[in-house]
Protein backbone atom coordinates (compact mmCIF):
# COMPACT_ATOMS: atom_id res chain seq x y z
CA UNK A 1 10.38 5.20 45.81
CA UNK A 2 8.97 8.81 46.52
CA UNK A 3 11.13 10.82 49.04
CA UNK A 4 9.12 10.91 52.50
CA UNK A 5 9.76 12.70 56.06
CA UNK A 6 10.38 10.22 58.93
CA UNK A 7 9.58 10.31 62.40
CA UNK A 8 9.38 8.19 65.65
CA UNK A 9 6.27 9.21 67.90
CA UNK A 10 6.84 9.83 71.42
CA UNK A 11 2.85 9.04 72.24
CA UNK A 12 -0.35 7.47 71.00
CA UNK A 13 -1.76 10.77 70.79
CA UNK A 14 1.72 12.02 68.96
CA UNK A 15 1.26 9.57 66.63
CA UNK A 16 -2.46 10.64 65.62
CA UNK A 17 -1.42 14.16 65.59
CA UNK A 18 1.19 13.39 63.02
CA UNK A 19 -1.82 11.59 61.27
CA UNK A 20 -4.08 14.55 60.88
CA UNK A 21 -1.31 16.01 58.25
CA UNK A 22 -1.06 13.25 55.97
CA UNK A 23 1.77 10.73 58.03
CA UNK A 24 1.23 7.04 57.61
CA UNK A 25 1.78 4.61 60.51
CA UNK A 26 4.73 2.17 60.14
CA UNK A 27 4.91 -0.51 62.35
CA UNK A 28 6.71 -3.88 61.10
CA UNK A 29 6.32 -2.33 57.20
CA UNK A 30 6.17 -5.78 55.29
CA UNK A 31 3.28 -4.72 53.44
CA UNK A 32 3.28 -0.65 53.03
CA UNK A 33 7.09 -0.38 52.72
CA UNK A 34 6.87 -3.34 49.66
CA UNK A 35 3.96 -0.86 48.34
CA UNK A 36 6.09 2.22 48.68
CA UNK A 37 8.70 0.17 46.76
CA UNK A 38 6.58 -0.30 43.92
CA UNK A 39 5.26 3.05 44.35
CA UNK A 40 1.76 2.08 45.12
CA UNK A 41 1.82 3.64 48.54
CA UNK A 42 3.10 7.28 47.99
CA UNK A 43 3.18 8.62 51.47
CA UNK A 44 4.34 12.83 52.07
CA UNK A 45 5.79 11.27 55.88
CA UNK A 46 5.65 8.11 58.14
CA UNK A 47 5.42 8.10 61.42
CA UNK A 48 6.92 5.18 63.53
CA UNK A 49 5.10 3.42 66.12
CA UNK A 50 7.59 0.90 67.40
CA UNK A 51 8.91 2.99 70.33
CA UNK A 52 5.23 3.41 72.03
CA UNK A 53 5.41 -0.26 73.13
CA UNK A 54 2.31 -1.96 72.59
CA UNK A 55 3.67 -5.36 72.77
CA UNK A 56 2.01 -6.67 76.05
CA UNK A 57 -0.49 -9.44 75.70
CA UNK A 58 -2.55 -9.73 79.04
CA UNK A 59 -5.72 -11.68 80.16
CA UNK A 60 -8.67 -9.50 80.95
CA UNK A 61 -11.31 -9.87 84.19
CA UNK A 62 -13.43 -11.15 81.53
CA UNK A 63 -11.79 -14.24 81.12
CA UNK A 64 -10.58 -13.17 77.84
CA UNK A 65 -6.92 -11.54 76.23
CA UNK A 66 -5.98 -8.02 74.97
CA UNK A 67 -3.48 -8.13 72.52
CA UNK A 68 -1.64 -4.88 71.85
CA UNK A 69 -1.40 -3.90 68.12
CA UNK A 70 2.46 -4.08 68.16
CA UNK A 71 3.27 -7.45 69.07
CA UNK A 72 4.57 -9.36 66.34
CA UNK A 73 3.03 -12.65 64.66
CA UNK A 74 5.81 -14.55 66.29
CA UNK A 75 5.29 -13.41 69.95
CA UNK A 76 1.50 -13.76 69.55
CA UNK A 77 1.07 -17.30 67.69
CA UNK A 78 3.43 -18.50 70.45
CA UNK A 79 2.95 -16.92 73.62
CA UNK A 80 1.29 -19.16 76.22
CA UNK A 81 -2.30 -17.92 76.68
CA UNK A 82 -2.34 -17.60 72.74
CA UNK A 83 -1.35 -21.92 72.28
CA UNK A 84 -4.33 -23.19 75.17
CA UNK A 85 -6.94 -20.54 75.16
CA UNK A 86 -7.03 -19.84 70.86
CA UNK A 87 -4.86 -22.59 69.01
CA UNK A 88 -6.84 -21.78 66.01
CA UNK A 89 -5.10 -18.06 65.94
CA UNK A 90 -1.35 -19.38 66.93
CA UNK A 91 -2.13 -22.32 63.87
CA UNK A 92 -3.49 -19.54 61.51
CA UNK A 93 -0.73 -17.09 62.11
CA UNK A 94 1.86 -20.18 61.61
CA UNK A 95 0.31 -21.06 58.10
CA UNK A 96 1.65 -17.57 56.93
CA UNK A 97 4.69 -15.82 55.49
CA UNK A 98 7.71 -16.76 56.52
CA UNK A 99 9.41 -16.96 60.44
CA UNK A 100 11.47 -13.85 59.53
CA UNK A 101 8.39 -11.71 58.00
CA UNK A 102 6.38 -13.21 61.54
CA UNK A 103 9.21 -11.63 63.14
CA UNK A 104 8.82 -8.60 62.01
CA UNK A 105 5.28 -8.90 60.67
CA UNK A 106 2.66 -6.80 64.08
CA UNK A 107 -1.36 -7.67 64.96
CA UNK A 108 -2.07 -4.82 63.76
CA UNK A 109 -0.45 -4.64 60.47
CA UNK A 110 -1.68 -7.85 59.52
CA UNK A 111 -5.21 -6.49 60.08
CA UNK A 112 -4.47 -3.75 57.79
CA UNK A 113 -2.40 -5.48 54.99
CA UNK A 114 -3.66 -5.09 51.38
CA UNK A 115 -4.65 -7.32 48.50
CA UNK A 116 -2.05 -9.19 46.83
CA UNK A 117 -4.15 -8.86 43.35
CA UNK A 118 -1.17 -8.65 40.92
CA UNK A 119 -2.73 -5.97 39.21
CA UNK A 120 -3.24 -3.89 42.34
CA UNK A 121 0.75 -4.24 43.20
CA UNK A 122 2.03 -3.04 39.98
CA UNK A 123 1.18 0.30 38.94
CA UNK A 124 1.91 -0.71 35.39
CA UNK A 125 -1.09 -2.06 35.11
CA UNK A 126 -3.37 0.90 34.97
CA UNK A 127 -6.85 -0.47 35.22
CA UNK A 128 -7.37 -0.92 39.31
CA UNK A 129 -10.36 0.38 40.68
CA UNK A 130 -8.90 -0.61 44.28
CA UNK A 131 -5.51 1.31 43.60
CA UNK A 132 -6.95 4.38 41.18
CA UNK A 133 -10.50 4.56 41.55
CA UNK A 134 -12.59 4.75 38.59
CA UNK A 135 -10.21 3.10 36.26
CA UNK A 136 -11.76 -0.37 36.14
CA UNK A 137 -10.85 -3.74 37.41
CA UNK A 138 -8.26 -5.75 34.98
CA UNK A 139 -8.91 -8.82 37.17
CA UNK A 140 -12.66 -9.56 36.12
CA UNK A 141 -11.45 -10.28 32.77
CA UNK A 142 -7.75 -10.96 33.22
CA UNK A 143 -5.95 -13.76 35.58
CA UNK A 144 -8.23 -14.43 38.60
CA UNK A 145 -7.66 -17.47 39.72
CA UNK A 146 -6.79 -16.43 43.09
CA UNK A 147 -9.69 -13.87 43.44
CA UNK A 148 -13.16 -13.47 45.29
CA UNK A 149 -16.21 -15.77 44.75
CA UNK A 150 -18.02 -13.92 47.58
CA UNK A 151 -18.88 -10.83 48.55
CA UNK A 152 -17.25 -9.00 44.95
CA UNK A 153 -18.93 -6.46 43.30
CA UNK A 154 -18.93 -4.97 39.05
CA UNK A 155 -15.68 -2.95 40.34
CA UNK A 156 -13.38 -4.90 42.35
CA UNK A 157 -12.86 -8.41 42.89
CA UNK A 158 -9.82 -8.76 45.14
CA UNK A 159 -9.75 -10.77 48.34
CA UNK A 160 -7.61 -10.40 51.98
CA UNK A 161 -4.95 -11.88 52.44
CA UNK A 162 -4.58 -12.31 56.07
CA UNK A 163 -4.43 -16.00 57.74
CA UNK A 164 -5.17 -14.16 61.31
CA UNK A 165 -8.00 -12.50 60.56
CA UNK A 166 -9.72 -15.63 59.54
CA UNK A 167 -8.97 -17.27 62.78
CA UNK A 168 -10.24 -13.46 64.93
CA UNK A 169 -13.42 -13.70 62.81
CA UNK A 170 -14.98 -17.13 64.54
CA UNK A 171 -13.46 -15.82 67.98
CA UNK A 172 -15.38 -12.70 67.74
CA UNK A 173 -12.77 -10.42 68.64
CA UNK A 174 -12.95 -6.81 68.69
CA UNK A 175 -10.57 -4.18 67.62
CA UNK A 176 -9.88 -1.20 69.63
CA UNK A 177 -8.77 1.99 68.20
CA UNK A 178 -8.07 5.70 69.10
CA UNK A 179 -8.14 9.10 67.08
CA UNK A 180 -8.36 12.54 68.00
CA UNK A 181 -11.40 12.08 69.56
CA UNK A 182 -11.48 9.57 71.94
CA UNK A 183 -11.50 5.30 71.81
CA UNK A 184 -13.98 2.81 70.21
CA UNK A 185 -14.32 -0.61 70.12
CA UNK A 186 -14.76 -2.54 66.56
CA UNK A 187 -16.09 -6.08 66.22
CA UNK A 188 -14.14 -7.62 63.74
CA UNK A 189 -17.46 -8.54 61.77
CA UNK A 190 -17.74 -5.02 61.25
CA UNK A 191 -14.30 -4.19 60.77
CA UNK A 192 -13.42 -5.16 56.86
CA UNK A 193 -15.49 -3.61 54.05
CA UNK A 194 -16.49 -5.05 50.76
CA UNK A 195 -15.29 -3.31 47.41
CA UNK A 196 -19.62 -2.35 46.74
CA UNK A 197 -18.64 1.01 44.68
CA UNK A 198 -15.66 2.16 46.84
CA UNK A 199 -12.90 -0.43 46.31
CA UNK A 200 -10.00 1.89 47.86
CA UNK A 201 -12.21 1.59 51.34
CA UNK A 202 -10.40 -2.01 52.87
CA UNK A 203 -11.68 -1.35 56.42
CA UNK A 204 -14.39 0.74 58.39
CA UNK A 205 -11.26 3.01 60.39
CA UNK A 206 -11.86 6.42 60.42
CA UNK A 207 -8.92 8.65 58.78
CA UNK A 208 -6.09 8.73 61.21
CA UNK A 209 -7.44 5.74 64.08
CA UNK A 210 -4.48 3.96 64.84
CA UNK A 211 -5.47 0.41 66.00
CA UNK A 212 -4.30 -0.16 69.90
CA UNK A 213 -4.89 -4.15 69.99
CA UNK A 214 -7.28 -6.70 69.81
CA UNK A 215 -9.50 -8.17 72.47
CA UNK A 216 -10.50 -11.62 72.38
CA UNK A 217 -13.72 -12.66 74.67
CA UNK A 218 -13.11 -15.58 76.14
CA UNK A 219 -12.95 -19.03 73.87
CA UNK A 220 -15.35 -21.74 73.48
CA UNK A 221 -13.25 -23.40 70.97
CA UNK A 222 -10.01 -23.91 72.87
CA UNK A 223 -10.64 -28.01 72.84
CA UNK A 224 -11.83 -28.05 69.43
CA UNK A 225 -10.87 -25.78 66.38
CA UNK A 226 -8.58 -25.99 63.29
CA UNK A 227 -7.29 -23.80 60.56
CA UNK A 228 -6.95 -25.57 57.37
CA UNK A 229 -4.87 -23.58 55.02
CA UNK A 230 -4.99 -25.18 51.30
CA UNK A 231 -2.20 -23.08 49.02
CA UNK A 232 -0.28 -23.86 45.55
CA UNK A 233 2.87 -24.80 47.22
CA UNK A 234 4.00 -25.43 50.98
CA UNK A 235 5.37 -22.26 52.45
CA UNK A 236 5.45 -18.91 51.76
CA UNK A 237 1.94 -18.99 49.63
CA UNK A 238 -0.95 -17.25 50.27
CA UNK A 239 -4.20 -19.22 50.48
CA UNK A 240 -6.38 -20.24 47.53
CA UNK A 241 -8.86 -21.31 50.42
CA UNK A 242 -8.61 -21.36 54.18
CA UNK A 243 -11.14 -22.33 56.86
CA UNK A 244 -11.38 -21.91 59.95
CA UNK A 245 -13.74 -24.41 62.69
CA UNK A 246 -14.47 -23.81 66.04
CA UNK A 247 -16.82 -26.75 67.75
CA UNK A 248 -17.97 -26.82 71.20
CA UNK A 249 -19.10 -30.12 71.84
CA UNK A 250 -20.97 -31.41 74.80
CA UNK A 251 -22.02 -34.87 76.02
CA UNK A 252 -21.29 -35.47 72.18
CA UNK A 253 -23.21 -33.15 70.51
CA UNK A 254 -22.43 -29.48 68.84
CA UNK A 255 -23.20 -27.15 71.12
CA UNK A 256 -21.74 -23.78 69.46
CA UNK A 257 -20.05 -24.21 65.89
CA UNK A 258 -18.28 -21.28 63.96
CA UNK A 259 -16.94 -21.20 61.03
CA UNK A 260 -14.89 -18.32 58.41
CA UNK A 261 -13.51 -18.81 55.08
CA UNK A 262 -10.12 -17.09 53.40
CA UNK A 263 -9.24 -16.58 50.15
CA UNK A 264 -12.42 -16.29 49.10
CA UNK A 265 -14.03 -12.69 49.61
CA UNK A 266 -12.34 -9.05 50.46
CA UNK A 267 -13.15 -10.21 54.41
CA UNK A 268 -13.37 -13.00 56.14
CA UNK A 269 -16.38 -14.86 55.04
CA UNK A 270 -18.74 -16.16 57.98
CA UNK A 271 -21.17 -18.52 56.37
CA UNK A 272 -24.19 -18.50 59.24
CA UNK A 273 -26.37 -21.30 58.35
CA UNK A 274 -23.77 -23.37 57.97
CA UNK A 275 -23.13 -22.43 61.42
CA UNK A 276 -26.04 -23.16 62.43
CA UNK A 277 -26.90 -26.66 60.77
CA UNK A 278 -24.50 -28.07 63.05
CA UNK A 279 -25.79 -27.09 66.28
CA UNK A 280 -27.29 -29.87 68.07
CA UNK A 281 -25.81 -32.69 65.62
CA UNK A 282 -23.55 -34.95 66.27
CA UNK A 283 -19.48 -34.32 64.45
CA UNK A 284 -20.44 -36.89 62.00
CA UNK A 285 -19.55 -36.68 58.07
CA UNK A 286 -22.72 -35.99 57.10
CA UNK A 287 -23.42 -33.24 59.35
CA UNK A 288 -20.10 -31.72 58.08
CA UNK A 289 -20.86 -32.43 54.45
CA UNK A 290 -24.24 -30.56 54.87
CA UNK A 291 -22.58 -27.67 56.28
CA UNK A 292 -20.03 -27.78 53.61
CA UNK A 293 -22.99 -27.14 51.12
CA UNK A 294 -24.63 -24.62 53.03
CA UNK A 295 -21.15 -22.38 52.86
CA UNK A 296 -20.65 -22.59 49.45
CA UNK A 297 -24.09 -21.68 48.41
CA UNK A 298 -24.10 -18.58 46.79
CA UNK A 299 -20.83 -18.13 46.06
CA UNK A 300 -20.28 -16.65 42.57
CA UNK A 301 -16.57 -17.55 40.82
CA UNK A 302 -15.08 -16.34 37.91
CA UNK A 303 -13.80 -17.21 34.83
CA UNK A 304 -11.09 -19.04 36.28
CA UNK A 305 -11.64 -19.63 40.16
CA UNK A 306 -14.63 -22.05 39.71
CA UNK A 307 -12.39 -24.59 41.54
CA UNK A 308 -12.41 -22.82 44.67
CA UNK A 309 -16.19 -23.78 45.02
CA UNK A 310 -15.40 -27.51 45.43
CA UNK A 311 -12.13 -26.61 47.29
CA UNK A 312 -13.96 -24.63 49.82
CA UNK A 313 -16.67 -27.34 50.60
CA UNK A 314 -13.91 -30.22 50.89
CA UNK A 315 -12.16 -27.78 53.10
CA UNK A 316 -14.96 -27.19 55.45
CA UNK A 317 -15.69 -30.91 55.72
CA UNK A 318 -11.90 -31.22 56.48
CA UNK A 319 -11.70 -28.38 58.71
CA UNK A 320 -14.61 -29.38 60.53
CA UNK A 321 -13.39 -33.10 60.76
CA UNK A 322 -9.91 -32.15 62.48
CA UNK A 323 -12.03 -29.59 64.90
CA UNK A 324 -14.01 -32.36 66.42
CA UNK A 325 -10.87 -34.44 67.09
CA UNK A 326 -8.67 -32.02 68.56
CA UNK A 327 -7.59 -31.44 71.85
């Protein structure tokens, strides 16, 4: 591991400060500290967040919840308002990692967590467009079994790995940030970016924002949503494909549906007119199955990830099935 500088801010605005001269943020470190390990993270300094607080969760006038970037996984997936108002979120956090990584494991890291593409965390492979721009993608031809089938592009075909973010991305939640010159306010639709030509970019934060939480609007879902997680083994896995389903169902008929795909794309994956077939059907099978079609269309595996295809629309139907019978 390169030798870095280490320092504990004393402020939000210390910490952004420290930013502007090359610091990273550290705030639980189970991703960047396993990439400074490796040495695919080479940082000159980090700068530690974990004494500014940020670990209050709090409902807002608007009926909805801010959730400070610090709080861990743990606190978050099982805090009260968290269980009733989103049990898709406390489920999707719970599919992931391990209770000791949750532990330690904040919102706001898991937002910001990189690709596990194996040839992205070890520098030994050279060719990683994502990791040293402009030297190519080993993936496309190479073992990609567990890569994109949406939303790739000629020089990067890695996917996020985040269970939460899945879950945030059919609650429409918004991600609030601060730099040097003020606040803004991020949808979370607009908040992951696709490889296109500049695989390095994961996210649409300017160069030093440190992310202050995560506001959730208030739910429709809360009686009816799941997050099916399908992985190679139990625990501890990350997901091949993950849906989540959010229903709002009235006099027993769709009212609202929304629905987001992992493990298939570099962000969540919101497939809209699936979405929308559903509105004003009944939760029957074959209003599920047709809406299982309509999110797979387009999707364009590789070499070795053609499975993921089927997988996804079973998934959806599945998904979709334990939504409308939830409570």
């Amino acid at each position: 591991m390169k030798t870095f500088d280490f320092r504990h801010a004393a402020s939000v605005e210390d910490a952004i400060d420290a930013a502007a001269t090359g610091a990273k943020y550290l705030a639980g470190g189970t991703n960047l500290i396993d990439l400074m390990k490796s040495g695919v993270e080479r940082p000159s300094a980090l700068i530690d967040l974990r004494r500014l607080g940020l670990t209050s969760i709090t409902s807002t006038d608007t009926g909805g919840v801010f959730v400070e970037a610090g709080v861990s996984n743990s606190a978050l997936a099982n805090h009260p308002l968290i269980r009733t108002q989103y049990p898709v979120l406390s489920h999707a956090i719970l599919s992931g990692a391990t209770t000791q990584l949750r532990n330690m494991a904040t919102t706001g890291g898991n937002l910001l967590q990189r690709t596990r593409c194996p040839y992205f965390m070890a520098p030994t492979f050279s060719a990683c467009n994502k990791r040293d721009p402009g030297s190519g993608c080993a993936a496309k031809d190479g073992f990609n079994r567990e890569h994109a089938i949406f939303g790739a592009s000629a020089e990067c075909v890695a996917i996020h790995p985040s269970d939460m973010a899945v879950a945030l991305a059919i609650l429409d939640a918004v991600v609030h940030v601060q730099d040097s010159t003020g606040r803004r306010a991020i949808p979370i639709d607009s908040f992951f970016a696709l490889p296109g030509h500049t695989p390095e970019v994961d996210n649409t934060l300017r160069p030093g924002e440190l992310i202050l939480g995560i506001e959730l609007p208030a739910s429709e879902f809360c009686d009816h949503s799941w997050y099916l997680k399908v992985r190679d083994r139990h625990s501890y896995a990350f997901a091949l494909v993950s849906v989540a389903a959010g229903l709002r169902i009235v006099d027993g008929v769709i009212a609202s549906a929304a629905l987001a795909l992992g493990g298939v794309a570099a962000a969540p994956w919101r497939p809209p007119d699936a979405e929308a077939s559903l509105v004003g059907k009944r939760p029957t099978a074959e209003a599920f199955h047709t809406a299982a079609q309509l999110a797979m269309a387009g999707a364009e595996p590789l070499r070795q990830n053609e499975f993921k295809v089927d997988l996804g629309r079973h998934g959806v139907v599945r998904a979709l099935t334990l939504a409308a019978v939830s409570r």
